[in-house]
N, C-alpha and C. Protein backbone atom coordinates (compact mmCIF):
# COMPACT_ATOMS: atom_id res chain seq x y z
N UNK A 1 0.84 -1.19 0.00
CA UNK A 1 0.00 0.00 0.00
C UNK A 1 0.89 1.25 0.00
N UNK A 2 0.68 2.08 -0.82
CA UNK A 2 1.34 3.54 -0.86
C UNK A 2 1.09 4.30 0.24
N UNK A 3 2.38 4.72 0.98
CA UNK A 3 2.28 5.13 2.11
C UNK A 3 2.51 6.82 2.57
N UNK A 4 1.11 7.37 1.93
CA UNK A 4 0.69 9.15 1.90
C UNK A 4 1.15 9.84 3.01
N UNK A 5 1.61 8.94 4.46
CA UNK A 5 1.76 10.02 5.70
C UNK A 5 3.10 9.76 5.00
N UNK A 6 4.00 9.09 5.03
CA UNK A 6 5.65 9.36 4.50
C UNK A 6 5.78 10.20 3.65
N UNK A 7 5.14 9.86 2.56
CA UNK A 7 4.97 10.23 1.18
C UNK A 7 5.47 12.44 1.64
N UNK A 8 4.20 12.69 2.48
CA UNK A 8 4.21 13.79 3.11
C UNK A 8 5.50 14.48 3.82
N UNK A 9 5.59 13.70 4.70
CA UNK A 9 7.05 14.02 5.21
C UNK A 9 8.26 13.83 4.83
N UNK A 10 8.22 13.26 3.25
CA UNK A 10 9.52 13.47 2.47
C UNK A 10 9.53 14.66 1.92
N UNK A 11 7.99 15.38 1.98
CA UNK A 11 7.98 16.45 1.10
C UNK A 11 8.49 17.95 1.92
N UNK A 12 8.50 17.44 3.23
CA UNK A 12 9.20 18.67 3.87
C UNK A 12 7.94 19.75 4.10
N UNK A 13 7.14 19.52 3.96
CA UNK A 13 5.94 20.84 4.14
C UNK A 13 5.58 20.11 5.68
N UNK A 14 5.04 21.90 5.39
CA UNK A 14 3.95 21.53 7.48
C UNK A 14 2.55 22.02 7.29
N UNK A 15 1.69 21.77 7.64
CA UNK A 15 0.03 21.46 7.68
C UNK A 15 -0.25 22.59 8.39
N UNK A 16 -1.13 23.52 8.08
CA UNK A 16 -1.49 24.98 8.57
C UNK A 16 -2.62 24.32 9.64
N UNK A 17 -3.28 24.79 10.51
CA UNK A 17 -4.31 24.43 11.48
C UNK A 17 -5.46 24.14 10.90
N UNK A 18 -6.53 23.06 11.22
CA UNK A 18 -7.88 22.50 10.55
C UNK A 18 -9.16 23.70 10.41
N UNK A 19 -9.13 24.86 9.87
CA UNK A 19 -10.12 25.59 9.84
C UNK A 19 -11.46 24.47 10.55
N UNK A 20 -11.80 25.95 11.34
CA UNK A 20 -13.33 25.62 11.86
C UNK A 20 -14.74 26.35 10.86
N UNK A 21 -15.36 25.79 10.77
CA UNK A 21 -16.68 26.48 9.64
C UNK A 21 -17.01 27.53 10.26
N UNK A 22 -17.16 28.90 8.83
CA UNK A 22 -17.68 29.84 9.39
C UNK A 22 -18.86 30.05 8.84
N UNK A 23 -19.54 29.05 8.84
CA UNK A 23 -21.12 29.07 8.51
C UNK A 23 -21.33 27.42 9.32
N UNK A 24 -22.63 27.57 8.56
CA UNK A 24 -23.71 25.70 9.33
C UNK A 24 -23.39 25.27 7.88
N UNK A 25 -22.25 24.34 8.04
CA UNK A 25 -21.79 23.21 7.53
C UNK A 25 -20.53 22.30 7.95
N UNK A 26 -20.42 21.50 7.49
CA UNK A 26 -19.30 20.36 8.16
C UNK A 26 -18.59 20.58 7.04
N UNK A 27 -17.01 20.57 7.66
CA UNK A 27 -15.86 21.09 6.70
C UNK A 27 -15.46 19.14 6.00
N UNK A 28 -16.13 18.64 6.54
CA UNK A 28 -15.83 16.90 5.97
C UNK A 28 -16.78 16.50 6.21
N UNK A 29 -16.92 15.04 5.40
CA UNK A 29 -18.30 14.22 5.82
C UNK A 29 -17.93 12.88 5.36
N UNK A 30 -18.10 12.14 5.74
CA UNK A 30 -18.11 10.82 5.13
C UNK A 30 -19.23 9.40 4.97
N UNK A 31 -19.39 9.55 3.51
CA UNK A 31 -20.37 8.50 3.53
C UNK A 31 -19.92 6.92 2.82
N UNK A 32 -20.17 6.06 3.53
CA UNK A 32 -19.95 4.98 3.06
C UNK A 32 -18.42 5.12 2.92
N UNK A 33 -18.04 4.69 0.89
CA UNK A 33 -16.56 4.45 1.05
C UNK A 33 -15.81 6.04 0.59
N UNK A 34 -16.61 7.48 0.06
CA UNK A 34 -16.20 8.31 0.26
C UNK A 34 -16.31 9.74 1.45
N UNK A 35 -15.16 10.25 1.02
CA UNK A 35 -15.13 11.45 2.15
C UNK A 35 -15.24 12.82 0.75
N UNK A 36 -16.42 13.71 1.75
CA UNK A 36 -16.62 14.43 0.80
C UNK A 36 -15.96 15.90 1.73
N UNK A 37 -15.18 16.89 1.08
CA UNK A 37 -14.32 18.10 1.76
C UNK A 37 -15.29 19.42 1.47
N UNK A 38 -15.58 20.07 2.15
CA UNK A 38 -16.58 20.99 1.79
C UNK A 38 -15.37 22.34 0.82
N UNK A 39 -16.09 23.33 0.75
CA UNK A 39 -15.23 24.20 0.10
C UNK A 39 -13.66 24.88 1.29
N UNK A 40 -12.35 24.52 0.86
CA UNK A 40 -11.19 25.40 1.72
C UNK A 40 -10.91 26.69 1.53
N UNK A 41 -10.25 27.35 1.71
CA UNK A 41 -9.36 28.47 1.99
C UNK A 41 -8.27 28.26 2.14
N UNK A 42 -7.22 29.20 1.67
CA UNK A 42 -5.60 29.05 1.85
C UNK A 42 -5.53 29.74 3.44
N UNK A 43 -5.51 28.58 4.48
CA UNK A 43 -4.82 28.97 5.32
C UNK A 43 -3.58 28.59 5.79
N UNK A 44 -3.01 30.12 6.17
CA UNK A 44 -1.41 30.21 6.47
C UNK A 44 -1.21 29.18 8.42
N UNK A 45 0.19 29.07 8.44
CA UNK A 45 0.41 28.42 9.24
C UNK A 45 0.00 28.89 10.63
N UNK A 46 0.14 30.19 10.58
CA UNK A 46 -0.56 30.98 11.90
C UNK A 46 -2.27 31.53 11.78
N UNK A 47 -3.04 30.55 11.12
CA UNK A 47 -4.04 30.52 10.73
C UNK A 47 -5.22 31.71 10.26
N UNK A 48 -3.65 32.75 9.89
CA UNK A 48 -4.58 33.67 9.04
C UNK A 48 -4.67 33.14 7.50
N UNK A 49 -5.48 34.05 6.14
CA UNK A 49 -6.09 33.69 5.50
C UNK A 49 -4.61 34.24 4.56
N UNK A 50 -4.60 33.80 3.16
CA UNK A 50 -4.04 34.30 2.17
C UNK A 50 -5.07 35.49 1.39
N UNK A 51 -5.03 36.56 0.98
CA UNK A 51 -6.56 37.41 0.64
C UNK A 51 -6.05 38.52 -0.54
N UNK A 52 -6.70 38.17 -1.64
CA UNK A 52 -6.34 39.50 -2.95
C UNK A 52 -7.19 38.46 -4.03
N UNK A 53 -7.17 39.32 -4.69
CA UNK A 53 -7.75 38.36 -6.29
C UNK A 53 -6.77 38.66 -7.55
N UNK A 54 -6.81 37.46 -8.24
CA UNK A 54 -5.29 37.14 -8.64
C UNK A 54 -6.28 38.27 -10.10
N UNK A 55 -4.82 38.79 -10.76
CA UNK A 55 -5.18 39.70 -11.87
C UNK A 55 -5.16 40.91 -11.33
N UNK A 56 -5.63 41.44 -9.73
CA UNK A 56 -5.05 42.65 -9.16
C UNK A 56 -4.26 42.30 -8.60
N UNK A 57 -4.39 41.94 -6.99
CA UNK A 57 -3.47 42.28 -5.96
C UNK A 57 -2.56 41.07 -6.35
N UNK A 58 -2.77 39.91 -6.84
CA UNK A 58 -1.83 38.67 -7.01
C UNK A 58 -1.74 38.45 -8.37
N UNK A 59 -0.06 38.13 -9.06
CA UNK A 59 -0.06 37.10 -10.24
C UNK A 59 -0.46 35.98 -9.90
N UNK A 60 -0.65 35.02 -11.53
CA UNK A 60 -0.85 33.81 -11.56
C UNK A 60 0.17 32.55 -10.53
N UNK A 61 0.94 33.28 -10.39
CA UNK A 61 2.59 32.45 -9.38
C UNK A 61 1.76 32.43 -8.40
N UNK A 62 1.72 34.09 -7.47
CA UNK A 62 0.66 33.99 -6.45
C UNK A 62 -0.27 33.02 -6.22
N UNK A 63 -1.13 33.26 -7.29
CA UNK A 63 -2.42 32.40 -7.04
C UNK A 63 -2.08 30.69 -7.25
N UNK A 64 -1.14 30.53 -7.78
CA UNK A 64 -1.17 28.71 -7.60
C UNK A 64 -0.45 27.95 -6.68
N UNK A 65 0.41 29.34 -5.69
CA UNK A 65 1.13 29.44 -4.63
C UNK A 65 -0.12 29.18 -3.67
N UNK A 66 -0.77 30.03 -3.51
CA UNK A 66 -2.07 30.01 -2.92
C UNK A 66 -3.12 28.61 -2.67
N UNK A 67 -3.34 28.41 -4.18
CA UNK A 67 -4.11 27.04 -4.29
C UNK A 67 -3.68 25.71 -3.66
N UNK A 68 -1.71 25.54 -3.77
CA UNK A 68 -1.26 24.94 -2.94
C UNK A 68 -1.37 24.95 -1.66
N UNK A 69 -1.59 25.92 -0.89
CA UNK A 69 -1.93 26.48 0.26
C UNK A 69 -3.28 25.36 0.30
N UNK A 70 -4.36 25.85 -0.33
CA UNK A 70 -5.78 25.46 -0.01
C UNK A 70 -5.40 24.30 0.35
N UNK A 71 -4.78 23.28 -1.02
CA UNK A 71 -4.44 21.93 -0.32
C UNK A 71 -3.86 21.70 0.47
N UNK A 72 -2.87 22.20 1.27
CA UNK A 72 -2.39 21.61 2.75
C UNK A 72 -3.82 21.73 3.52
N UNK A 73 -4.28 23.26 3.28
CA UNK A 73 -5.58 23.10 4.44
C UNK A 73 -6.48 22.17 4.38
N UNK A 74 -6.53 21.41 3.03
CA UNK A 74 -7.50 20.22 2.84
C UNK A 74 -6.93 18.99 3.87
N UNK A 75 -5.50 18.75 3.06
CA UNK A 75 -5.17 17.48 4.04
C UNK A 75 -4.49 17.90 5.64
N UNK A 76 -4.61 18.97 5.74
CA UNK A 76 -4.99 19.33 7.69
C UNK A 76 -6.45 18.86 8.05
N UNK A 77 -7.11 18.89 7.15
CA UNK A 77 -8.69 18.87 7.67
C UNK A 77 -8.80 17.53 7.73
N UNK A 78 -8.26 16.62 6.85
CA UNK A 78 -8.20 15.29 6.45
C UNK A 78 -7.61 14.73 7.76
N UNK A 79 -6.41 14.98 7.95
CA UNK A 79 -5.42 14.46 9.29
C UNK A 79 -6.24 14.77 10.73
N UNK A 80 -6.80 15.88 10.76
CA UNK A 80 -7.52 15.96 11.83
C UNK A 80 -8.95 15.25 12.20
N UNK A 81 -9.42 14.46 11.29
CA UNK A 81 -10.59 14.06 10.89
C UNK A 81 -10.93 12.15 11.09
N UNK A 82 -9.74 12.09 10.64
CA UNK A 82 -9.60 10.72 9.96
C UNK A 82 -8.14 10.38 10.95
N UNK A 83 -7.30 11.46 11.17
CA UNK A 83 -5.50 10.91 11.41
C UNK A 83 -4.87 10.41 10.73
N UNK A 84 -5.09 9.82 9.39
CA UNK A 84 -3.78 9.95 8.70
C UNK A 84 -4.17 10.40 7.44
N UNK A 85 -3.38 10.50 6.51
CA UNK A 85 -3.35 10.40 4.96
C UNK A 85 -3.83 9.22 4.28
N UNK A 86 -2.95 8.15 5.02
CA UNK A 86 -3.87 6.71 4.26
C UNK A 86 -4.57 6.00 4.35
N UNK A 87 -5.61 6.83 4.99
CA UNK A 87 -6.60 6.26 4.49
C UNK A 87 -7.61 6.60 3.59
N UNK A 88 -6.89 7.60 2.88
CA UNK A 88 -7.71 7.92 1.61
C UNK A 88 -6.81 6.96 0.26
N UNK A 89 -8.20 6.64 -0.25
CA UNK A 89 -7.59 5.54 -1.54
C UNK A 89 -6.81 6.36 -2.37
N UNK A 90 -7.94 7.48 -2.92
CA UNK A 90 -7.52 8.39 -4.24
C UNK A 90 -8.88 9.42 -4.62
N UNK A 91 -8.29 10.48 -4.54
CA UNK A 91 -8.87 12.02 -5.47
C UNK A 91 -9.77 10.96 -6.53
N UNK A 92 -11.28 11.59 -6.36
CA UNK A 92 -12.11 11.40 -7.43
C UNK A 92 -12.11 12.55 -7.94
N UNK A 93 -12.69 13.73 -7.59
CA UNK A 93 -12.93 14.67 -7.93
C UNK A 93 -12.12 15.86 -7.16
N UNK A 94 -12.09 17.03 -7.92
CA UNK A 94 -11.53 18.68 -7.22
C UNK A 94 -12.39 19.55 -7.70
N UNK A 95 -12.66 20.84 -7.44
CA UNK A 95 -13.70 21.97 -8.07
C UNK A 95 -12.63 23.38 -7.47
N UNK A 96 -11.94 23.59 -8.35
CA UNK A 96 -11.80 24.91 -7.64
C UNK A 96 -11.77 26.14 -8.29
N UNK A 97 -12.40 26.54 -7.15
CA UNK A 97 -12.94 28.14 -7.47
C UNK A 97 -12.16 29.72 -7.66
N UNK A 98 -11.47 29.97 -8.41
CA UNK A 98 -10.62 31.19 -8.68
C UNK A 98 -11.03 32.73 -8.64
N UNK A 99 -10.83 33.31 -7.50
CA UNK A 99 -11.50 34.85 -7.32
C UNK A 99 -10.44 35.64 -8.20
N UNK A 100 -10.83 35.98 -9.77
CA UNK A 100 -9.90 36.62 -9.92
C UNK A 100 -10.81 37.89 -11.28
N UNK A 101 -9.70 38.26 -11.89
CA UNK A 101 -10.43 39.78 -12.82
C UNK A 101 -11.34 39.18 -14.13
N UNK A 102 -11.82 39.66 -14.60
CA UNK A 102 -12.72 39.34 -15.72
C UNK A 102 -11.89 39.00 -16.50
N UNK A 103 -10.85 39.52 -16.81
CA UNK A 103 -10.20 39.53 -18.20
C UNK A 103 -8.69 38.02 -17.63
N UNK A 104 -8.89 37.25 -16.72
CA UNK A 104 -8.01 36.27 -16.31
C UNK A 104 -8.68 35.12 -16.77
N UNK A 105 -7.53 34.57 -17.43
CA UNK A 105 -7.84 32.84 -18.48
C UNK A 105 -7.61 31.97 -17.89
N UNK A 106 -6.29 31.82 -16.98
CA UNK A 106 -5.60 30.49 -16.65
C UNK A 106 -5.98 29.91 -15.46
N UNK A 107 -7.50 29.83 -15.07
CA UNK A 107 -8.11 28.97 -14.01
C UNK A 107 -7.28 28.08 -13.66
N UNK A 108 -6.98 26.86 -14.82
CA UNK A 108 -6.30 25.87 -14.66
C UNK A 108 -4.96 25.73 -13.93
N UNK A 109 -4.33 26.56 -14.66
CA UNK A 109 -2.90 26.64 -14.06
C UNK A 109 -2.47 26.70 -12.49
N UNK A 110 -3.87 27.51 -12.27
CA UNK A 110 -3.94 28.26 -10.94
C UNK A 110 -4.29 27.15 -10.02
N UNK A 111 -4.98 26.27 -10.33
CA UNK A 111 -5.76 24.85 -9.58
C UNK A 111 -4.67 23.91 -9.22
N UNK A 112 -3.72 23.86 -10.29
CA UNK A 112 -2.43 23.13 -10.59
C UNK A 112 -2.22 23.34 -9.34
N UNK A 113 -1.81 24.36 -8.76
CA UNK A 113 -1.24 23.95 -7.23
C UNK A 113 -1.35 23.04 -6.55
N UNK A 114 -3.14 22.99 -6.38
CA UNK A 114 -3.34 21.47 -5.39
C UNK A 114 -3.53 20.61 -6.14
N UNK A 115 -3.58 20.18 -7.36
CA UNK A 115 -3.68 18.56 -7.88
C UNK A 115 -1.91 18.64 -7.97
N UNK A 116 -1.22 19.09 -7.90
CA UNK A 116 -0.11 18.89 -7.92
C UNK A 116 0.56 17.83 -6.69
N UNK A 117 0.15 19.21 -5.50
CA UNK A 117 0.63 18.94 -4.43
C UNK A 117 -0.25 17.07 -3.95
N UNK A 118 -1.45 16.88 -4.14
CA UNK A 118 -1.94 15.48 -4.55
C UNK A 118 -1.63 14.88 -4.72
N UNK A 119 -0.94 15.13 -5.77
CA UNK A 119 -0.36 14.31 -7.21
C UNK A 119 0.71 13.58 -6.17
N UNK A 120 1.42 14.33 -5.52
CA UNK A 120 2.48 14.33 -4.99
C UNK A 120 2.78 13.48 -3.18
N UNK A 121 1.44 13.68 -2.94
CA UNK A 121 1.06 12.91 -1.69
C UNK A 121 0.68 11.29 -1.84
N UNK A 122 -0.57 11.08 -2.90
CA UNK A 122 -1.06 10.31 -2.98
C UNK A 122 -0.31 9.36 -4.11
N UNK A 123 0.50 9.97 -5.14
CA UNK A 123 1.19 9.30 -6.40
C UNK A 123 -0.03 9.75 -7.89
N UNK A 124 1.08 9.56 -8.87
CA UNK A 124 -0.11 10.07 -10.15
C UNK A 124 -1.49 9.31 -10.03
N UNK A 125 -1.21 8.06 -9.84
CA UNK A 125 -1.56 7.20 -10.59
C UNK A 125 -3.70 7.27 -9.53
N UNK A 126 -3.28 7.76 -8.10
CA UNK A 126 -4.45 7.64 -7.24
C UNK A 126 -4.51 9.62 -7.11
N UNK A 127 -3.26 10.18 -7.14
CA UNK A 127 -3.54 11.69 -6.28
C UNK A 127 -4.25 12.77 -7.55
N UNK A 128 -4.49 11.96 -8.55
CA UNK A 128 -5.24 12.72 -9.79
C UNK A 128 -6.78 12.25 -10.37
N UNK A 129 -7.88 13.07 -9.88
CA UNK A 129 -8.87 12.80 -9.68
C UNK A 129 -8.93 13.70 -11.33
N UNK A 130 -10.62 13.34 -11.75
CA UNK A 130 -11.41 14.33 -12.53
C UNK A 130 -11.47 16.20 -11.67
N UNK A 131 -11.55 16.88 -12.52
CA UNK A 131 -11.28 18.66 -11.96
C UNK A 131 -11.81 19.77 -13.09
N UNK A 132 -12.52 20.43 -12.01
CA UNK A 132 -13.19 21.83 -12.59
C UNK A 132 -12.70 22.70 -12.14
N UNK A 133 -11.93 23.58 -12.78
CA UNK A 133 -11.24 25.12 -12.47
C UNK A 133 -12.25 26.04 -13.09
N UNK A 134 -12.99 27.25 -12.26
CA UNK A 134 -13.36 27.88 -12.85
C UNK A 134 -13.16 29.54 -12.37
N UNK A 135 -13.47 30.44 -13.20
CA UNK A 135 -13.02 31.83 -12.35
C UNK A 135 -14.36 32.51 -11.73
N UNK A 136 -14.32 33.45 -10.11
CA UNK A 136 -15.67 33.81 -10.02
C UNK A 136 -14.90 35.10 -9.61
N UNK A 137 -15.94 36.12 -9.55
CA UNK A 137 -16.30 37.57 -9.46
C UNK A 137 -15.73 37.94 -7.59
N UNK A 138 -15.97 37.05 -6.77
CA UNK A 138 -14.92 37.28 -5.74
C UNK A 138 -15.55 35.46 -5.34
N UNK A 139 -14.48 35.70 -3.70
CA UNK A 139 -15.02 34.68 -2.54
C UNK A 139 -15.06 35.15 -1.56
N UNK A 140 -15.08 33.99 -0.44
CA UNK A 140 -15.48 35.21 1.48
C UNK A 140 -14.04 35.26 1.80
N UNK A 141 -14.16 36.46 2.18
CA UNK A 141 -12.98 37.06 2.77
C UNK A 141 -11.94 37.75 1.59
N UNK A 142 -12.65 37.31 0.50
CA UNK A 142 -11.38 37.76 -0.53
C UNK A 142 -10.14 36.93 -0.55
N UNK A 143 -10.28 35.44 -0.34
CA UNK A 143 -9.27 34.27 -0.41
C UNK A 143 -9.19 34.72 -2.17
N UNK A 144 -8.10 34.21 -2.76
CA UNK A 144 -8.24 34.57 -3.82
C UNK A 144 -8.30 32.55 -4.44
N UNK A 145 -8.70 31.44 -4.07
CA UNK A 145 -9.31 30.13 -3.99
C UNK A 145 -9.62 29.31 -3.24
N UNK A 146 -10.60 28.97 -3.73
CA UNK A 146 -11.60 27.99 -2.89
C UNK A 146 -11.61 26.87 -3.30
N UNK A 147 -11.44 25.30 -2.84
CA UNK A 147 -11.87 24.23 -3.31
C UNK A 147 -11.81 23.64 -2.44
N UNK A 148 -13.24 22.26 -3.31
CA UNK A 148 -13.62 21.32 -2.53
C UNK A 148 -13.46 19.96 -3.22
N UNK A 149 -13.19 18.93 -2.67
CA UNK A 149 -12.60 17.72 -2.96
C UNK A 149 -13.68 16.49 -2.76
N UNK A 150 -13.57 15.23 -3.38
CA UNK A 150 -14.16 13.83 -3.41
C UNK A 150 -13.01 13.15 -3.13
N UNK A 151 -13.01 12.56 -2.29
CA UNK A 151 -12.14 11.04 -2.00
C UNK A 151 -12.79 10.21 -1.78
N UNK A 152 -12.07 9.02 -2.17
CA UNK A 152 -12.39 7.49 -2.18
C UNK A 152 -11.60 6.87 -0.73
N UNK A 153 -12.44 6.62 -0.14
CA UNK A 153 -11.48 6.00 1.54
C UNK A 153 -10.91 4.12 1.55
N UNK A 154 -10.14 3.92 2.21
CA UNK A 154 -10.07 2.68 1.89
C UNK A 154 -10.75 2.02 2.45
C-alpha cells in the first residue's frame, strides 16, 4: 500500500491548522466508502487567511502558490478528521474556485497547485482525480481560492 503520511514528510511541508466552519456546515463528511471536503481556503500556518484576487493584488505564481496552500488546508482537515493520509484511496474529484479579474484565463494553471501537491502525496496514478477550475467575481474574505474535494477512503 502507498504510504501518503511518509509520502508527506519526504515532502518537507507543514500542515497549517484544521479551519473551523464559518457558517452551518461540516468542513468533511463521510459517507460509506467516500469522504466528501466541503469548500477550503488558503490557510497560512498561523491561521490567518491568504486574501487578494489574482489579476489585481496577485499574479498567476501567487495564485497557484495560494491554491497549494488550499491543499495543505484540505489534508490538515483530512489528518484531523480521519488521522492519517492513508486512508484515503484516491482524489475522485476537485472543483476549484478562482477569485480573480474578468479579463483572467488560466483557471487551470492556478488549480495546478493542489492537484499537484496530490499528485504528490497520494502518487499520479491515485492523487489525480477528474477537476473543474473555474473563475468567479470574488469569494469570502477575498481568499483569492476555494476548493472542494471527493475522495475514495479505503
Amino acid at each position: 500500500m502507498y504510504n501518503a503520511d511518509e509520502q508527506f514528510e519526504k515532502l518537507g511541508l507543514s500542515l497549517p491548522p484544521a479551519p473551523a466552519p464559518k457558517g452551518v456546515y461540516k468542513p468533511c463528511l463521510t459517507d460509506g466508502k467516500y469522504l466528501y471536503l466541503s469548500g477550503h481556503g488558503p490557510v497560512q500556518d498561523d491561521a490567518s487567511l491568504i486574501i487578494g484576487r489574482i489579476g489585481r493584488e496577485m499574479d498567476a505564481d501567487e495564485g497557484k502558490r495560494a491554491a497549494r496552500q488550499v491543499g495543505l488546508t484540505m489534508l490538515s482537515t483530512i489528518k484531523t478528521n480521519l488521522g492519517s493520509l492513508n486512508k484515503i484511496k484516491r482524489v475522485i474529484k476537485v472543483l476549484g474556485m478562482v477569485n480573480c479579474t474578468p479579463e483572467f484565463e488560466h483557471h487551470p494553471f492556478i488549480i495546478n497547485g493542489c492537484s499537484e501537491l496530490f499528485a504528490s502525496v497520494w502518487g499520479e496514478e491515485n492523487g489525480i482525480g477528474v477537476r473543474s477550475a473555474v473563475g468567479f467575481g470574488s469569494l469570502p474574505d477575498n481568499i483569492p481560492v476555494e476548493i472542494e474535494a471527493l475522495f475514495e477512503l479505503y
